[in-house]
C-alpha atoms as a PDB file:
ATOM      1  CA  UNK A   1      40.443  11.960  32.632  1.00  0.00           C
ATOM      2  CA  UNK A   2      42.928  10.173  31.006  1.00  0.00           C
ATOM      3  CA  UNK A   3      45.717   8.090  32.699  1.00  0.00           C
ATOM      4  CA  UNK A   4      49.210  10.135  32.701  1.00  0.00           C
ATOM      5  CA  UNK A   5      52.077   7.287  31.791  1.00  0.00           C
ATOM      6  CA  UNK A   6      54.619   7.252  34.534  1.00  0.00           C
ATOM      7  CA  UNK A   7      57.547   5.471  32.387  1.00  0.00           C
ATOM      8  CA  UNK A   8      57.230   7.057  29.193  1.00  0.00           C
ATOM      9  CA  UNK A   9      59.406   4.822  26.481  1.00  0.00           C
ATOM     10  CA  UNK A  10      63.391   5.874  26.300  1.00  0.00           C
ATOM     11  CA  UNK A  11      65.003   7.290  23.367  1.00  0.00           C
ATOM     12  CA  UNK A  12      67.828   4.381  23.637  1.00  0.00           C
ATOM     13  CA  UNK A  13      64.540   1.744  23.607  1.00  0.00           C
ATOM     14  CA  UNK A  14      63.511   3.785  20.674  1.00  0.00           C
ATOM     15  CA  UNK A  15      66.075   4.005  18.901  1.00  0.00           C
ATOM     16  CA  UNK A  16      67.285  -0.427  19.076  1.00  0.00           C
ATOM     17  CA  UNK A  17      63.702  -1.043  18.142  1.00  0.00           C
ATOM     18  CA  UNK A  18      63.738   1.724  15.456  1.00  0.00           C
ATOM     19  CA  UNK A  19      67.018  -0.198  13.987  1.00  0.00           C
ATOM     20  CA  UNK A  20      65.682  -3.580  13.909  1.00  0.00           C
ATOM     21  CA  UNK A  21      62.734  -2.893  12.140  1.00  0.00           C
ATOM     22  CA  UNK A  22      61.809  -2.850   8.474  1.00  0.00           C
ATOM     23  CA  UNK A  23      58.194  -1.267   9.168  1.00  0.00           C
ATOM     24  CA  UNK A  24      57.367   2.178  10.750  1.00  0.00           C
ATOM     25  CA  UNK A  25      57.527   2.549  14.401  1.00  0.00           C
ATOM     26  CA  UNK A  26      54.375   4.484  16.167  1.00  0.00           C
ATOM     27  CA  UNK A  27      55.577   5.622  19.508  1.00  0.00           C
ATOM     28  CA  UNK A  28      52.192   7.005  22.342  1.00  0.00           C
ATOM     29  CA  UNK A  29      52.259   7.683  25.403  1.00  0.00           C
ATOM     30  CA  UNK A  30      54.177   9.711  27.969  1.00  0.00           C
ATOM     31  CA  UNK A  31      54.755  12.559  25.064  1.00  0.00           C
ATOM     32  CA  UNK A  32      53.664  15.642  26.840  1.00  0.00           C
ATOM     33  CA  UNK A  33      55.434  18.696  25.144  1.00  0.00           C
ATOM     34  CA  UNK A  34      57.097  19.244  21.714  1.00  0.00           C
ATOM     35  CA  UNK A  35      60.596  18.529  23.031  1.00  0.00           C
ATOM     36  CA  UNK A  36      59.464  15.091  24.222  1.00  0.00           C
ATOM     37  CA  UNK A  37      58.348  14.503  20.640  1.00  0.00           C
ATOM     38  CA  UNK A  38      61.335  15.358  18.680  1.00  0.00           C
ATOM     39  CA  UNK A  39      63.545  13.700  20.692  1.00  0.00           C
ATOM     40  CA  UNK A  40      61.304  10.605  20.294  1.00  0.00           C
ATOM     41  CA  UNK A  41      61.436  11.209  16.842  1.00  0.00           C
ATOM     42  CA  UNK A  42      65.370  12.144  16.581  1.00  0.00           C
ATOM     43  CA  UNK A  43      65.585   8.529  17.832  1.00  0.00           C
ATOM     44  CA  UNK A  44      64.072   7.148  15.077  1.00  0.00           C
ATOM     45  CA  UNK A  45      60.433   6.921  15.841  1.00  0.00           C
ATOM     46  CA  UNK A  46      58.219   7.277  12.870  1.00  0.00           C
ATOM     47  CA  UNK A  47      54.537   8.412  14.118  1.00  0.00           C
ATOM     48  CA  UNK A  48      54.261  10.148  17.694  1.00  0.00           C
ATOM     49  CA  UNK A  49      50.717   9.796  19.037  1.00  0.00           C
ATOM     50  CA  UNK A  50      49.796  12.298  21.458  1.00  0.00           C
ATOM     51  CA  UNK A  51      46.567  12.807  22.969  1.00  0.00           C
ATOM     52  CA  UNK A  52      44.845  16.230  23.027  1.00  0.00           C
ATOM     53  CA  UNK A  53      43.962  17.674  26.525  1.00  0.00           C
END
């Protein structure tokens, strides 16, 4: 069973990494339904990794 992530990454830490990078950003963990994911990937994160149950 794997371990459920209790402090998932925040949109505003996604979105100041997102800005000062020049190379994609892959965002995992914590993502557990589609609304999680876009807004993860509204705030500029390239890849989502989720794991399948």
């Amino acid at each position: 069973m794997p371990e459920v992530v209790q402090n998932p990454i925040s949109e505003s830490m996604i979105s100041a990494v997102s800005g000062a990078l020049n190379i994609p950003l892959i965002i995992g963990g914590g993502i557990a339904t589609p609304e999680k994911a876009a807004a993860n990937a509204k705030a500029g994160a390239d890849i989502i990794v989720v794991e399948m149950p």
